[in-house]
C-alpha atoms as a PDB file:
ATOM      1  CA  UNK A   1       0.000   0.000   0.000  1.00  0.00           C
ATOM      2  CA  UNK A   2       2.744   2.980   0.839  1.00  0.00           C
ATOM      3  CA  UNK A   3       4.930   1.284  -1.933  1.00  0.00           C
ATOM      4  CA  UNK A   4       2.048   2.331  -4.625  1.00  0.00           C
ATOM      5  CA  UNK A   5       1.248   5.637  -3.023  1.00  0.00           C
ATOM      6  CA  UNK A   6       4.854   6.587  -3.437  1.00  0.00           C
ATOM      7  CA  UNK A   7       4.539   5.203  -6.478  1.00  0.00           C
ATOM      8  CA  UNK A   8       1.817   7.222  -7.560  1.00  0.00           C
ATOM      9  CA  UNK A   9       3.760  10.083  -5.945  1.00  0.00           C
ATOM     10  CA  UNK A  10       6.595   9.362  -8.459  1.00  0.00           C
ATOM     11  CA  UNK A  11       4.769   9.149 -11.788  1.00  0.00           C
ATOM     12  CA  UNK A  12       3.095  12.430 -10.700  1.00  0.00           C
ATOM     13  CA  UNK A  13       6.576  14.288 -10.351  1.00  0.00           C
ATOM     14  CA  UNK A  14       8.030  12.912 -13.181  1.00  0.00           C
ATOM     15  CA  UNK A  15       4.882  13.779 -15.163  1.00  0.00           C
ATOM     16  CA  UNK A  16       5.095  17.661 -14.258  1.00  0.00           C
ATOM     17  CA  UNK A  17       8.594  17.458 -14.872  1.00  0.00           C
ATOM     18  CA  UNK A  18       8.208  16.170 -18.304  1.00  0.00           C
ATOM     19  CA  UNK A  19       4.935  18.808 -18.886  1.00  0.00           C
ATOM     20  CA  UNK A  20       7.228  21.344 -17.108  1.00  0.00           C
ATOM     21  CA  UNK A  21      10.095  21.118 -19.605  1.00  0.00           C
ATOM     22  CA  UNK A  22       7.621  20.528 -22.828  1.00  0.00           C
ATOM     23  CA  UNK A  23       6.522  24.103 -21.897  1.00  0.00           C
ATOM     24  CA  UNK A  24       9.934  25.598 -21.085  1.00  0.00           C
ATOM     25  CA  UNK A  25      11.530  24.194 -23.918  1.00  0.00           C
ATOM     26  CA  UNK A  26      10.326  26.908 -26.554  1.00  0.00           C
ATOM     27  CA  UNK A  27      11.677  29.540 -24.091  1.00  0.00           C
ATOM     28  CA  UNK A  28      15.334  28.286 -23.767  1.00  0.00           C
ATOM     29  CA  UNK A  29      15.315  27.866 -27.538  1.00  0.00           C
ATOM     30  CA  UNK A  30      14.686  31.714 -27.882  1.00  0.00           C
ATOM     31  CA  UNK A  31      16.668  32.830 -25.119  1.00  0.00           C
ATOM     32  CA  UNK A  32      19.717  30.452 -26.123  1.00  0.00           C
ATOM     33  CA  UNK A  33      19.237  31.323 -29.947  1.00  0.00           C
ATOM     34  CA  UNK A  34      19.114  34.977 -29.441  1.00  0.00           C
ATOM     35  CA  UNK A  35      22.645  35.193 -28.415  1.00  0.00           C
ATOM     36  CA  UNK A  36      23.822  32.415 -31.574  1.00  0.00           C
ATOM     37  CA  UNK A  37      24.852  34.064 -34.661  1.00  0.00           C
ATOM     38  CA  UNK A  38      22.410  33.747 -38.057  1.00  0.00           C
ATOM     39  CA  UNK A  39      25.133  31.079 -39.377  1.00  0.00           C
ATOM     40  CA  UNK A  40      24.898  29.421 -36.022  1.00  0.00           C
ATOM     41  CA  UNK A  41      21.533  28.797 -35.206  1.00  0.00           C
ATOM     42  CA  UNK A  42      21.262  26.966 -38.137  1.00  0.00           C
ATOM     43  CA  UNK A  43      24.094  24.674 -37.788  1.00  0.00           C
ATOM     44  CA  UNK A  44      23.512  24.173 -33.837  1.00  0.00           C
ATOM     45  CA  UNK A  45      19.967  24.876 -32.981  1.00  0.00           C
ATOM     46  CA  UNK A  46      19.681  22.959 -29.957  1.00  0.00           C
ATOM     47  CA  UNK A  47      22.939  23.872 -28.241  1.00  0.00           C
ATOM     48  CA  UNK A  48      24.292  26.675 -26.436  1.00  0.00           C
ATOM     49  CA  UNK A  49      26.160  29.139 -28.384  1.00  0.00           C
ATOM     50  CA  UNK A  50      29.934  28.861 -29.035  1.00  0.00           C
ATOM     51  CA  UNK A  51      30.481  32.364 -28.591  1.00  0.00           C
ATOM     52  CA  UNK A  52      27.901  34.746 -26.954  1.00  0.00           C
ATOM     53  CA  UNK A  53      26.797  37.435 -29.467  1.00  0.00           C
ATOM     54  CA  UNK A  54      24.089  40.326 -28.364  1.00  0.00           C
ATOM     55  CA  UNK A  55      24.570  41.469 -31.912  1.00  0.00           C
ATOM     56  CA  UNK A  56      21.095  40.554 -32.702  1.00  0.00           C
ATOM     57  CA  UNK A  57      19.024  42.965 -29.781  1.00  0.00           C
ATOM     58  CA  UNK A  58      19.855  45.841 -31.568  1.00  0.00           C
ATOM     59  CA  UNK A  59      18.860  44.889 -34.584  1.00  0.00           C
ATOM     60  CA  UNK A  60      15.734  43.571 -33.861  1.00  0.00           C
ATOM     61  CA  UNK A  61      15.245  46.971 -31.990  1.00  0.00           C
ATOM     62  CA  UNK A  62      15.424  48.823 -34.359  1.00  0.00           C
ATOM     63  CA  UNK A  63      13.850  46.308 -37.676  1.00  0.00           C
ATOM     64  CA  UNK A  64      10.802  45.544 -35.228  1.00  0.00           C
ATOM     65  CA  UNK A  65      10.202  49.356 -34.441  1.00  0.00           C
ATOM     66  CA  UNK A  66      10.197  48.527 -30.679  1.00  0.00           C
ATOM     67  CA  UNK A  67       9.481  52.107 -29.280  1.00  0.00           C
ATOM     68  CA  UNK A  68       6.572  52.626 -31.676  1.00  0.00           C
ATOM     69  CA  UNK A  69       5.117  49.074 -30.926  1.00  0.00           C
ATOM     70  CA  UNK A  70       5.653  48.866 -26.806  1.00  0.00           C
ATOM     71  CA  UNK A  71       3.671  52.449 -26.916  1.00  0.00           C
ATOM     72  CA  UNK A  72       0.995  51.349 -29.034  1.00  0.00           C
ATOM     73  CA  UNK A  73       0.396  48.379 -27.185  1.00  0.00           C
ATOM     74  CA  UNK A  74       0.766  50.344 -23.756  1.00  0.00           C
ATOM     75  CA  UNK A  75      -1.624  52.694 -25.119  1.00  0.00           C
ATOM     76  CA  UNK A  76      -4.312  50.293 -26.514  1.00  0.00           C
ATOM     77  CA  UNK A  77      -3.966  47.941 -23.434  1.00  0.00           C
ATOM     78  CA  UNK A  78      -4.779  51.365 -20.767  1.00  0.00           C
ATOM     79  CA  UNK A  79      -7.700  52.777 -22.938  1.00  0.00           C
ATOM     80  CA  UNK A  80      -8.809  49.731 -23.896  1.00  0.00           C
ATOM     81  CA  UNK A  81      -8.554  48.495 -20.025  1.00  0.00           C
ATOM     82  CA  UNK A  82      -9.975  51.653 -18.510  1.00  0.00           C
ATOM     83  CA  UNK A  83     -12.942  52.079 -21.027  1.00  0.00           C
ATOM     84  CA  UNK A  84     -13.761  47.847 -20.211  1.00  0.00           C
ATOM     85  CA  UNK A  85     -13.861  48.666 -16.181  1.00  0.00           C
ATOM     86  CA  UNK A  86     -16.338  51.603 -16.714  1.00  0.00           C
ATOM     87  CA  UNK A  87     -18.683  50.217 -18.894  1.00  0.00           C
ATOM     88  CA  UNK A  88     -18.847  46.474 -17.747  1.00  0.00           C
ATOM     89  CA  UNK A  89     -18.971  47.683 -14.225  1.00  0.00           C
ATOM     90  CA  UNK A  90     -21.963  49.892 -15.266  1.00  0.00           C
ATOM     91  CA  UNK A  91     -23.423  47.002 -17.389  1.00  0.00           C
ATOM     92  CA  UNK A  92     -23.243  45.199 -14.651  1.00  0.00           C
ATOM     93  CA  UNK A  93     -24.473  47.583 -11.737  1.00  0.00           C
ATOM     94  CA  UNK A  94     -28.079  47.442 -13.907  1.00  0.00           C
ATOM     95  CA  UNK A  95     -28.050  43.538 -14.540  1.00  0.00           C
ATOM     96  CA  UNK A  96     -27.974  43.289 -10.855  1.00  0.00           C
ATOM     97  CA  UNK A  97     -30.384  45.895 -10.016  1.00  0.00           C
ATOM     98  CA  UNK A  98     -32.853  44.994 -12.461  1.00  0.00           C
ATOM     99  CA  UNK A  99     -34.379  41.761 -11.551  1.00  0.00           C
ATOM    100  CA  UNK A 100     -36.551  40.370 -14.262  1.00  0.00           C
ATOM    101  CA  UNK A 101     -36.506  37.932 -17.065  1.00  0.00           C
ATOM    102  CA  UNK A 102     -34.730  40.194 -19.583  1.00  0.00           C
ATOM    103  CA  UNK A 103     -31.519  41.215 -17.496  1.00  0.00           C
ATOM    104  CA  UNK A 104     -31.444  37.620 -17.098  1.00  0.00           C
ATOM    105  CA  UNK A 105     -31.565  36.692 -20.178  1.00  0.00           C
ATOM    106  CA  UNK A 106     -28.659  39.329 -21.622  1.00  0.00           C
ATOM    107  CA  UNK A 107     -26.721  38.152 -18.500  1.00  0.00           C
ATOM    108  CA  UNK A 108     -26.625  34.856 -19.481  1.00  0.00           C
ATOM    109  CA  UNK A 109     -26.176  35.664 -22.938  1.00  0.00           C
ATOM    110  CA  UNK A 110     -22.855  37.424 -21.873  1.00  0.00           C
ATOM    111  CA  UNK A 111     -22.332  34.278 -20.034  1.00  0.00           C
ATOM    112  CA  UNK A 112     -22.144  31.690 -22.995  1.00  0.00           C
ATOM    113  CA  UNK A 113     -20.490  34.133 -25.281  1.00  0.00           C
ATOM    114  CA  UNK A 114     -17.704  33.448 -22.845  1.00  0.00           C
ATOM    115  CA  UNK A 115     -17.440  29.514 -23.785  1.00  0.00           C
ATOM    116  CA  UNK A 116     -16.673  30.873 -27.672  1.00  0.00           C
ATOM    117  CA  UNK A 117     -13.564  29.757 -27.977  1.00  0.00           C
ATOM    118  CA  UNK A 118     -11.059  33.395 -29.436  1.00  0.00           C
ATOM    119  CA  UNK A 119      -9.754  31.142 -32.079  1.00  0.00           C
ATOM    120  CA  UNK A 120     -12.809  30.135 -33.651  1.00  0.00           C
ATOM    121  CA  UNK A 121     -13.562  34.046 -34.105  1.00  0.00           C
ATOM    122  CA  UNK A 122      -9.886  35.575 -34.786  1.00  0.00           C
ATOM    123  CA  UNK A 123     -10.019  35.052 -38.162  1.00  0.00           C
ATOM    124  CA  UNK A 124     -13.457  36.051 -39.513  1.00  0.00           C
ATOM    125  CA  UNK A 125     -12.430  39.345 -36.881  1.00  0.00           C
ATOM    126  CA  UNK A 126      -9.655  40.159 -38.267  1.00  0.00           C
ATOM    127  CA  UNK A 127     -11.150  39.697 -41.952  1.00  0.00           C
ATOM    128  CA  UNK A 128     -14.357  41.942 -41.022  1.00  0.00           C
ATOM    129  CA  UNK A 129     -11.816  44.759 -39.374  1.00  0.00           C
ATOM    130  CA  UNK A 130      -9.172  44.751 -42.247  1.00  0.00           C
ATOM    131  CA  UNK A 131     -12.494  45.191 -45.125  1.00  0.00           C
ATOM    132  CA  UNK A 132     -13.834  47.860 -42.582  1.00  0.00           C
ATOM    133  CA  UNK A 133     -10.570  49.816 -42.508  1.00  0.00           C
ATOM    134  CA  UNK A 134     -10.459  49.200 -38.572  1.00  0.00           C
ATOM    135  CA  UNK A 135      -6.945  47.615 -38.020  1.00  0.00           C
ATOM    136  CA  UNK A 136      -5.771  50.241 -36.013  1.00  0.00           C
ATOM    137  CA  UNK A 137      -5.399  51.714 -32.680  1.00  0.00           C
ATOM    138  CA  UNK A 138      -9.212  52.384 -32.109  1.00  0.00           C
ATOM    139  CA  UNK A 139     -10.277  49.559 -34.123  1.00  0.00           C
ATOM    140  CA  UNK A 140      -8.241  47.350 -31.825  1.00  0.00           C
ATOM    141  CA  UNK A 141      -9.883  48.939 -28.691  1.00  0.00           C
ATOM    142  CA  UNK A 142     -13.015  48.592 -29.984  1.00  0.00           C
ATOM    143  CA  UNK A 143     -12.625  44.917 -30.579  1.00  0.00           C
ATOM    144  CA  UNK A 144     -10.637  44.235 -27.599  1.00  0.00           C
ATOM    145  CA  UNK A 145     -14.048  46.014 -25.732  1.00  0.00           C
ATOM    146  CA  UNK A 146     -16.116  43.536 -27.753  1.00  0.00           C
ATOM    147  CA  UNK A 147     -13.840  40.640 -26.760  1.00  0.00           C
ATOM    148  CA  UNK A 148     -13.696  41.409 -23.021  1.00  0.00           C
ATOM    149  CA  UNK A 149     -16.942  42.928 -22.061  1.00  0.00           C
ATOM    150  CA  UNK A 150     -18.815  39.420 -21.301  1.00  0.00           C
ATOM    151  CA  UNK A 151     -16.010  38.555 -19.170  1.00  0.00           C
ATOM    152  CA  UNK A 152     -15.823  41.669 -17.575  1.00  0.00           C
ATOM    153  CA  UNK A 153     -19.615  41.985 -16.967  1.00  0.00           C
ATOM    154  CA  UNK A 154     -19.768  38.324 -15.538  1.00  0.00           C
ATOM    155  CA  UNK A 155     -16.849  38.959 -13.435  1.00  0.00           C
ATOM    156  CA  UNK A 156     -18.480  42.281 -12.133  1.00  0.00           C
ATOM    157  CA  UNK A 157     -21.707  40.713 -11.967  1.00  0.00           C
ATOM    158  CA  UNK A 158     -20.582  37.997  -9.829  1.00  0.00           C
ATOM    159  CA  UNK A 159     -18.350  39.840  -7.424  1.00  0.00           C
ATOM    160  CA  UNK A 160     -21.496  41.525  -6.597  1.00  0.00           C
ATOM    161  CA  UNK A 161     -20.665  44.929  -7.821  1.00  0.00           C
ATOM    162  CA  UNK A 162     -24.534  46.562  -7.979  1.00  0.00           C
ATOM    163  CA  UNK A 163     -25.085  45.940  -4.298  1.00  0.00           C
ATOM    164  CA  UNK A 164     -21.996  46.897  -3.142  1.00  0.00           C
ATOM    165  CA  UNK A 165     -21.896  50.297  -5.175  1.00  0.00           C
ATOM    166  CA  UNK A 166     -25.539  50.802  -3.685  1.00  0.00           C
ATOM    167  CA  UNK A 167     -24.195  50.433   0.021  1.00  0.00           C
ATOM    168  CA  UNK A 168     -21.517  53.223  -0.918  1.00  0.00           C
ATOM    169  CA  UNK A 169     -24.112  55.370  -2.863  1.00  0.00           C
ATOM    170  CA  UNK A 170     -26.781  54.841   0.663  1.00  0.00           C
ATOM    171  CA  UNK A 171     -23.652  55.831   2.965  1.00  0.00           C
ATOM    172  CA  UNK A 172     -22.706  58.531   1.004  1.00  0.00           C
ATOM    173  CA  UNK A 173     -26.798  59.892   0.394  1.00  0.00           C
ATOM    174  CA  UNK A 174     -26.667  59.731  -3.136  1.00  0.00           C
ATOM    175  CA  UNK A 175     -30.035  59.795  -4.712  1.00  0.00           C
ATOM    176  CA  UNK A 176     -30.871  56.614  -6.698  1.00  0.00           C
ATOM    177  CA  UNK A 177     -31.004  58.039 -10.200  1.00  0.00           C
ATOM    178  CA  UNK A 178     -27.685  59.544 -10.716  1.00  0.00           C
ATOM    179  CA  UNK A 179     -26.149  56.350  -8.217  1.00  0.00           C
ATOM    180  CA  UNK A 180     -23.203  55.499 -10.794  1.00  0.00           C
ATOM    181  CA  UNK A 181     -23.177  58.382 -12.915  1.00  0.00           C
ATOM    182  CA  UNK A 182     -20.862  59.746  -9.843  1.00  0.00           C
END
């Protein structure tokens, strides 16, 4: 009996180990390759580098536009971010509040868009946004509102987020119609 247990124990190790590296293995090829010349990562792929290099950061630097990219995607992630917090929170504040068959109905609805898996929409998103002219910075907040709102709304929705604005707004003796206007 304590024989198989640590048996068990064993195989369970030894499988996270083997997942473990599976999923670490893509990382030390980039890391280890990024510091290989051209000529040597394709001779010697797998193994470390002969001589370390960091001949390639700069260039990528400055081919991949990194400035311009890291502020576009700092900038898209913030407004895109911010504007998901204030209107899913506010979505949700009135799902809550409202108790009838409809707000139950669009919160489930937000629900099971959440089981869609993204890759059985990316492409047909991406086509729709490129004919549209919408493959840039607002077109990307826009569809990274679309993408997160039923997430976001559930989330808010389930935390509770009505009722506990409402015991701020009764502390604070804000009148109900302009509760999360404020």
């Amino acid at each position: 009996m304590k024989l198989k247990k640590r048996f068990k124990s064993f195989l369970v190790v030894l499988i996270g180990l083997l997942t473990s590296l599976i999923w670490i293995y893509p990382f030390y090829l980039v890391v280890v390759n990024s510091f290989k010349t051209k000529a040597e990562i394709f001779t010697n792929t797998l193994g470390l580098p002969k001589k370390l290099t960091l001949d390639n950061y700069p260039e990528a630097f400055k081919e991949l536009e990194f400035i311009q990219s890291f502020t576009n995607s700092l900038l898209i992630s913030i407004v895109s971010i911010f504007l998901l917090v204030v209107f899913s929170s506010m979505a949700a504040y009135a799902l809550s509040r409202n108790r009838s068959k409809l707000s139950s109905f669009i919160y489930f609805s937000f629900a099971i868009v959440i089981l869609v898996p993204f890759q059985s929409i990316m492409i047909p998103l991406i086509s729709i946004f490129g004919k549209l002219d919408m493959l840039n910075r607002a077109g990307l907040i826009f569809m990274y509102l679309g993408l997160g709102s039923s997430l976001a709304i559930v989330n808010f929705y389930v935390s509770g987020v009505g009722f506990k604005f409402s015991y701020i707004f009764i502390l604070r003796g804000i009148k109900e119609y302009i509760h999360f206007i404020r």
